[in-house]
Structure formats: C-alpha cells, structure tokens
PDB file of N, CA and C in Angstrom:
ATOM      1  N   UNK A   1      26.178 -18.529  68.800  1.00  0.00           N
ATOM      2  CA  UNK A   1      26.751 -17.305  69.335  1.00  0.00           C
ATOM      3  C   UNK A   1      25.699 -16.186  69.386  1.00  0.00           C
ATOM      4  N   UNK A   2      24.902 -16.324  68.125  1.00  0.00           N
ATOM      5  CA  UNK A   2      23.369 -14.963  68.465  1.00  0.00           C
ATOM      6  C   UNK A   2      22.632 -15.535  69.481  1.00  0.00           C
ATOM      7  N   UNK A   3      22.517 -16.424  69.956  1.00  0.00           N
ATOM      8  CA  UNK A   3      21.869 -16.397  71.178  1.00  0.00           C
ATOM      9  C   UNK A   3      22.688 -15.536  72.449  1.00  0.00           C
ATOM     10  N   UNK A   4      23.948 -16.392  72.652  1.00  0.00           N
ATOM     11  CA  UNK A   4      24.273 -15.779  73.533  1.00  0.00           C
ATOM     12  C   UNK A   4      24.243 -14.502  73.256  1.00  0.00           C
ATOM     13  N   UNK A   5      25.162 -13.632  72.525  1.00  0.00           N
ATOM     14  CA  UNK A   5      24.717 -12.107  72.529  1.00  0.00           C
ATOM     15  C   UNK A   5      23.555 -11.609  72.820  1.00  0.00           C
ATOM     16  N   UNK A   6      22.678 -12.237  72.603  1.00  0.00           N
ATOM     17  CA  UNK A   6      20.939 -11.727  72.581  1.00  0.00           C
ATOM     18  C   UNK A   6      20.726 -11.761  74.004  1.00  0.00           C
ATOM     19  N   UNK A   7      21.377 -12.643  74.240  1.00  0.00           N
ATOM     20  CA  UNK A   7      20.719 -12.862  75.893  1.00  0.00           C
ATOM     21  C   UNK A   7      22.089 -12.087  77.127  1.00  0.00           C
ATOM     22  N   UNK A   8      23.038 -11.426  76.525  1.00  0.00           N
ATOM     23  CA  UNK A   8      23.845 -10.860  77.319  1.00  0.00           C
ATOM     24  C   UNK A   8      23.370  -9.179  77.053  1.00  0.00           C
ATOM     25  N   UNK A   9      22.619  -9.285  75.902  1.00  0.00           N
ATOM     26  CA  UNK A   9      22.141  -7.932  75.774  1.00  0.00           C
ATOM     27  C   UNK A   9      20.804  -7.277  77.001  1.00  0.00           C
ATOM     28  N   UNK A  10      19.676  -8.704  77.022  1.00  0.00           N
ATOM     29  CA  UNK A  10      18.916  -8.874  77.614  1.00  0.00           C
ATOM     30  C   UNK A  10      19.245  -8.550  79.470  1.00  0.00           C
ATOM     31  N   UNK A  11      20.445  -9.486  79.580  1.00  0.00           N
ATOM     32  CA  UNK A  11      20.353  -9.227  80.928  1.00  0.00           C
ATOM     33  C   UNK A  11      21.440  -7.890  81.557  1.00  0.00           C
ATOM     34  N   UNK A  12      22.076  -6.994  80.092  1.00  0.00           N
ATOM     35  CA  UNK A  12      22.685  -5.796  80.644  1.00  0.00           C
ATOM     36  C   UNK A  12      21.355  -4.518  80.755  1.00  0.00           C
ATOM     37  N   UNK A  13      20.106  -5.299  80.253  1.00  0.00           N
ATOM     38  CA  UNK A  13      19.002  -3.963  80.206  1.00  0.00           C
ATOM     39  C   UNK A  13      18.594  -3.611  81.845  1.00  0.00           C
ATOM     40  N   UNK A  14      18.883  -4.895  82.126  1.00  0.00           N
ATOM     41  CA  UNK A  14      18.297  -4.603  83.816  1.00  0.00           C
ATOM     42  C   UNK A  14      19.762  -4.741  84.573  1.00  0.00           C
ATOM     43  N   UNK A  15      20.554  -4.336  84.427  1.00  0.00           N
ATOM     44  CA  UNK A  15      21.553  -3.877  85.305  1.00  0.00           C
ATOM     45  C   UNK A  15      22.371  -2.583  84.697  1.00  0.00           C
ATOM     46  N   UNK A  16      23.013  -2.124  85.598  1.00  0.00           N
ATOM     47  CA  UNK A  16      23.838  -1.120  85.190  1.00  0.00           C
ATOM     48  C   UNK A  16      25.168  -1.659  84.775  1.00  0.00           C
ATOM     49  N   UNK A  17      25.939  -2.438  85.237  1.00  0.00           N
ATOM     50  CA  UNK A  17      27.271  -2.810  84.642  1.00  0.00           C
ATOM     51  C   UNK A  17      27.602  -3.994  85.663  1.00  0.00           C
ATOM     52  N   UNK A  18      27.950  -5.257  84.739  1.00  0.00           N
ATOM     53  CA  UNK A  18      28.305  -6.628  85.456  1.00  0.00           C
ATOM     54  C   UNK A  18      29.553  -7.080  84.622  1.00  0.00           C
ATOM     55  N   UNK A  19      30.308  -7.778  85.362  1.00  0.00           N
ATOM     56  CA  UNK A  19      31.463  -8.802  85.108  1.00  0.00           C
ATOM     57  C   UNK A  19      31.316  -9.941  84.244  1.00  0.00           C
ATOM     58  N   UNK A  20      31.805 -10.431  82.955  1.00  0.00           N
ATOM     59  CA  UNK A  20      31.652 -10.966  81.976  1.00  0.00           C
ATOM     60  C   UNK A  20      31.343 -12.203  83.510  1.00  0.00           C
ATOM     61  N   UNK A  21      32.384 -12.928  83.972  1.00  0.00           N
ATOM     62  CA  UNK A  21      32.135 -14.162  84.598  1.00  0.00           C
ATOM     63  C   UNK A  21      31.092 -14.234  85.651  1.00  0.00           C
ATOM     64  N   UNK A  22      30.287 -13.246  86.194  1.00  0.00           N
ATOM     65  CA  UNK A  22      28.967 -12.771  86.943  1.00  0.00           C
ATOM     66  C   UNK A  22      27.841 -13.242  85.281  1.00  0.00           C
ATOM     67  N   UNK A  23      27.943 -12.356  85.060  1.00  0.00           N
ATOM     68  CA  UNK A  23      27.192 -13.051  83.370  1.00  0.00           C
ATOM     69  C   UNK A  23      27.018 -14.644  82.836  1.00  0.00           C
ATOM     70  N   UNK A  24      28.617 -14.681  82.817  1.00  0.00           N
ATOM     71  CA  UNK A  24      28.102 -16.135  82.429  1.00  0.00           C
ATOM     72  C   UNK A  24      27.393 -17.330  83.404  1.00  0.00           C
ATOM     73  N   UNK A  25      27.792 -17.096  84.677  1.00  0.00           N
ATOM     74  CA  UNK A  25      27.106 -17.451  85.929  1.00  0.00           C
ATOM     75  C   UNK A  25      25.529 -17.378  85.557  1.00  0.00           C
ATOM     76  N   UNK A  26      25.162 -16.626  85.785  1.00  0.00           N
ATOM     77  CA  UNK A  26      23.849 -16.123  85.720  1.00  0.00           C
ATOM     78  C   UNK A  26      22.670 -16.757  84.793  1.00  0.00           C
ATOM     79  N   UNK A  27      23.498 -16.572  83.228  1.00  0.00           N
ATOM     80  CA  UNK A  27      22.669 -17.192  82.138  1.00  0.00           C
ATOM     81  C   UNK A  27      23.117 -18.572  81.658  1.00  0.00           C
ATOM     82  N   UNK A  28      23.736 -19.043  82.788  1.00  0.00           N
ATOM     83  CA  UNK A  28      24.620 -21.025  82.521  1.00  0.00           C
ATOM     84  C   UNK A  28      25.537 -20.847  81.392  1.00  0.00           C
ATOM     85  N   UNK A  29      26.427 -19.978  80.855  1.00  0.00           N
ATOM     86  CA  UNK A  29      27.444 -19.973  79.995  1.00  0.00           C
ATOM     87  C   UNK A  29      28.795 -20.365  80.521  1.00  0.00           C
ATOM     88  N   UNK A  30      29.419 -20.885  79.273  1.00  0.00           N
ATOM     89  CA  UNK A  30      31.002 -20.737  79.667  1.00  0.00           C
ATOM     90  C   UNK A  30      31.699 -19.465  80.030  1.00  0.00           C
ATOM     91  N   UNK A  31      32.525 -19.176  80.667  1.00  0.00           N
ATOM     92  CA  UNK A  31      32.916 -17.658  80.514  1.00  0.00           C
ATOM     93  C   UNK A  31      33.393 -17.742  79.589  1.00  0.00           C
ATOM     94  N   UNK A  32      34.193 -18.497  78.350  1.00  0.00           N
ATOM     95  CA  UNK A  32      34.476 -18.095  77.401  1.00  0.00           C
ATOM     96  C   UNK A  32      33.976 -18.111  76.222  1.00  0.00           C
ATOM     97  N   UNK A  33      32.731 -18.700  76.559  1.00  0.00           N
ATOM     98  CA  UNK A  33      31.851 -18.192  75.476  1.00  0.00           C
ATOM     99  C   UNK A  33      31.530 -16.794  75.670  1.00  0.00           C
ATOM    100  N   UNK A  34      30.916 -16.225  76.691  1.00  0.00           N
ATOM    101  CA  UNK A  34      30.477 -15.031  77.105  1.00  0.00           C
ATOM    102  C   UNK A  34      31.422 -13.746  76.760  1.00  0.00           C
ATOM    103  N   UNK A  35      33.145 -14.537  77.282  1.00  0.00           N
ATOM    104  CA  UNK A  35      33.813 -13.420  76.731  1.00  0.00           C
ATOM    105  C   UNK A  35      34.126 -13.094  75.137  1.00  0.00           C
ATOM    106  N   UNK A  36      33.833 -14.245  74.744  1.00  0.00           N
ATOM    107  CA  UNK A  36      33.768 -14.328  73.166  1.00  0.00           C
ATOM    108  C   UNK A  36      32.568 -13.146  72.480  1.00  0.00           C
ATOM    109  N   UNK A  37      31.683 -13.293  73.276  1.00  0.00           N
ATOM    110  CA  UNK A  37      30.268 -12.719  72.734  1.00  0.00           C
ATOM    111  C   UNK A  37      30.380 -11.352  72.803  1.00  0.00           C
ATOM    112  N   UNK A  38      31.033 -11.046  74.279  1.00  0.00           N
ATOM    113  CA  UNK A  38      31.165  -9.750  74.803  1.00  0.00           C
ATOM    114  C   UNK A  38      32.053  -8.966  73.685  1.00  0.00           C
ATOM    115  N   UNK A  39      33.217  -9.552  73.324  1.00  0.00           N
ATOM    116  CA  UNK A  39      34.493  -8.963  72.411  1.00  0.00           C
ATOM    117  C   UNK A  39      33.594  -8.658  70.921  1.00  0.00           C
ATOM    118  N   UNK A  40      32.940  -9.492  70.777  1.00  0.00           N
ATOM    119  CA  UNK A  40      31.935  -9.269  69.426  1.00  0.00           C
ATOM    120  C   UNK A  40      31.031  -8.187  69.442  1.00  0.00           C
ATOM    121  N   UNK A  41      30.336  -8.124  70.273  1.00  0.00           N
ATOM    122  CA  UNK A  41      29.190  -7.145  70.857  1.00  0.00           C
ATOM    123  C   UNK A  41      29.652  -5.725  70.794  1.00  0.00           C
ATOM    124  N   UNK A  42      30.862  -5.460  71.497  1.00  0.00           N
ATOM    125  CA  UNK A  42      31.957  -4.652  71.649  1.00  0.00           C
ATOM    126  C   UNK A  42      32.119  -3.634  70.326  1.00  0.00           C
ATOM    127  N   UNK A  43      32.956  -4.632  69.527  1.00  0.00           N
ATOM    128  CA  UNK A  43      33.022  -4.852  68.332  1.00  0.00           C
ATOM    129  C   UNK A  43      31.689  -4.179  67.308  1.00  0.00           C
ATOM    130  N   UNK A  44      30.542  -4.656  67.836  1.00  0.00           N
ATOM    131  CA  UNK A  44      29.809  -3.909  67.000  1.00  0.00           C
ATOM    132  C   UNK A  44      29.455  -2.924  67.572  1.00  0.00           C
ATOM    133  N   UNK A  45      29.903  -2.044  68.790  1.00  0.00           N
ATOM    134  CA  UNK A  45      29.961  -0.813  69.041  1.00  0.00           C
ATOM    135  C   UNK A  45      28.102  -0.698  70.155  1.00  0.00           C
ATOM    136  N   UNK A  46      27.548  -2.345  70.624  1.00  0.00           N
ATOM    137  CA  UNK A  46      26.490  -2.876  71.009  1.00  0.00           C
ATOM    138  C   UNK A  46      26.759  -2.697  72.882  1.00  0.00           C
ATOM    139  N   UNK A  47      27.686  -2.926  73.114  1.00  0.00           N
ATOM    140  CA  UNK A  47      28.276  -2.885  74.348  1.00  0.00           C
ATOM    141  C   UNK A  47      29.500  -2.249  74.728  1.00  0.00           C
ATOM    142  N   UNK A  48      30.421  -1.876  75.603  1.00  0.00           N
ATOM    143  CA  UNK A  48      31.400  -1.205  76.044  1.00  0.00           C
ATOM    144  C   UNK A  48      32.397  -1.717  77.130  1.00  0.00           C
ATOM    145  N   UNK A  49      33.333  -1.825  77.499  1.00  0.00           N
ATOM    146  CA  UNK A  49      33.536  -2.224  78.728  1.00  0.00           C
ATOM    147  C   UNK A  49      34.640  -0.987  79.606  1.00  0.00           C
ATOM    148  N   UNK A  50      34.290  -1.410  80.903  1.00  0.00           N
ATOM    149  CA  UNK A  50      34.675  -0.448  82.088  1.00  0.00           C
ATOM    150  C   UNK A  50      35.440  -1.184  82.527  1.00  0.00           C
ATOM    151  N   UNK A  51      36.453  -0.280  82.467  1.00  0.00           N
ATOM    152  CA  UNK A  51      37.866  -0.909  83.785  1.00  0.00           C
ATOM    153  C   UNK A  51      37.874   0.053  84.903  1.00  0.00           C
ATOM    154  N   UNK A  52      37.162  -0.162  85.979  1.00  0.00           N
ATOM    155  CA  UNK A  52      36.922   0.471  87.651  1.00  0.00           C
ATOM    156  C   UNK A  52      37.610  -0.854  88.446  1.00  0.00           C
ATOM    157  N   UNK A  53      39.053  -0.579  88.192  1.00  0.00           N
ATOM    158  CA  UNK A  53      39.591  -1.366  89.143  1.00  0.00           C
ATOM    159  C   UNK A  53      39.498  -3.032  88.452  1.00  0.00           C
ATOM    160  N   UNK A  54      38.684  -3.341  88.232  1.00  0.00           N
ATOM    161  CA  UNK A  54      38.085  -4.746  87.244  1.00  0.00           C
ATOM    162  C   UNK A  54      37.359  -4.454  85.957  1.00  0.00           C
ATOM    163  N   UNK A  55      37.767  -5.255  85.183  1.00  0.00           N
ATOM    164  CA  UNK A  55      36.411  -5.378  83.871  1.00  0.00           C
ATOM    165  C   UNK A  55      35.321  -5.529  84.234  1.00  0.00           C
ATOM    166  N   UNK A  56      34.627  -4.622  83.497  1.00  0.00           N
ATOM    167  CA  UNK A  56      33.067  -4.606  83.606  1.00  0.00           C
ATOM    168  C   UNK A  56      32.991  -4.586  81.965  1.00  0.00           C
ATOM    169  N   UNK A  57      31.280  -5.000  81.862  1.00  0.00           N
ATOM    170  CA  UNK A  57      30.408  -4.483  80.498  1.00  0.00           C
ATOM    171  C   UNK A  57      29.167  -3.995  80.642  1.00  0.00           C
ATOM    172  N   UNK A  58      28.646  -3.054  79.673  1.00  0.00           N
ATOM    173  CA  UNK A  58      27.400  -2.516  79.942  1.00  0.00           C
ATOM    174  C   UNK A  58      27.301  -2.068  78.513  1.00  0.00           C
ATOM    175  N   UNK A  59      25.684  -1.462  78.721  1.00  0.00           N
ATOM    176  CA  UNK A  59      25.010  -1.356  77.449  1.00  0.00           C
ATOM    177  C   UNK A  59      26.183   0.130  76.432  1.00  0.00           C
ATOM    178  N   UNK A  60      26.370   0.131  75.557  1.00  0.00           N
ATOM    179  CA  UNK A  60      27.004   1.236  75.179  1.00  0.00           C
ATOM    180  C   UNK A  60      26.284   2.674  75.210  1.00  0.00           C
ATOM    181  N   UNK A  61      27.127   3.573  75.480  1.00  0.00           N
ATOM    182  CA  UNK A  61      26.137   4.673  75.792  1.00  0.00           C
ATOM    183  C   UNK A  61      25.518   5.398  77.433  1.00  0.00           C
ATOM    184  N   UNK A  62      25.640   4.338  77.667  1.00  0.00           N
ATOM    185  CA  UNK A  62      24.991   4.128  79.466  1.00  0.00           C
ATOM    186  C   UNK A  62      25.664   5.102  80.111  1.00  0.00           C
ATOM    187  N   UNK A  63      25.285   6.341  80.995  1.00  0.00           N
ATOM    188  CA  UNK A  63      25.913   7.200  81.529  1.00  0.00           C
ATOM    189  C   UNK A  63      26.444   6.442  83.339  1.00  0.00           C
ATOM    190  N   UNK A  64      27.733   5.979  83.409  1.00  0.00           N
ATOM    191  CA  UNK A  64      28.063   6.102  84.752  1.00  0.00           C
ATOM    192  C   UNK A  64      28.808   7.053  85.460  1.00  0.00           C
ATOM    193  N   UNK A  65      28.584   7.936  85.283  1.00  0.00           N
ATOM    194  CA  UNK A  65      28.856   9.003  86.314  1.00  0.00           C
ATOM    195  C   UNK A  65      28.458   8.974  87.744  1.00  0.00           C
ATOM    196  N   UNK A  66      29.644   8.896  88.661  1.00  0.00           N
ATOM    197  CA  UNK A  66      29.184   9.007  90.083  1.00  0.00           C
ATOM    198  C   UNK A  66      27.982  10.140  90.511  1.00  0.00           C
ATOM    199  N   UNK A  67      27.290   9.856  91.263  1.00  0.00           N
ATOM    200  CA  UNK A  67      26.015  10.870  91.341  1.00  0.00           C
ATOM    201  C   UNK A  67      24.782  10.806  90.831  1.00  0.00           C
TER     202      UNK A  67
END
C-alpha cells in the first residue's frame, strides 16, 4: 500500500487534480486499490478530494480557484 500512496503522491505533483480511476489507469492499479490509498492519504490530511460535479483528488492545500 506505501508504494501505491508514494506513487499517487508522485503523479498528483504534476497535475492539478485527477480522478481516482484516471490514476489508477495511468500507474497500472486496481481502482480499488487506488481508492483505498486515496481514503488513507486523505486521512492523513496528504491529499483532499474535490467534488466539481465528479470526484477528484489533489495534493492538499493546492489552490483551485477559477482564474
């Protein structure tokens, strides 16, 4: 499971905000591993998630403000 987190951390540095199942796509995960990781991550206050219509996650902290 520290891998995956490590590496969902890794690939939210170069994006602004992606879809747990875009994620797991990306780095060959299950989505439910990913969503597992994500809820943990979360959890340690490491990540955040955005509801714009759909779930999103991103780094915690990350300013999305339109503009």
């Amino acid at each position: 499971m520290e891998e995956i987190k490590a590496k969902i951390l890794e690939y939210l540095e170069g994006v602004s905000k992606e879809k747990p199942r875009v994620i797991a796509e990306k780095l060959g995960f299950k989505k439910k591993e990913v969503d597992k990781a994500c809820s943990d991550l979360a959890k340690e206050g490491k990540i955040e998630y955005l509801y714009i219509g759909t779930s999103f996650v991103t780094l915690a902290g990350r300013d999305h403000t339109p503009g």
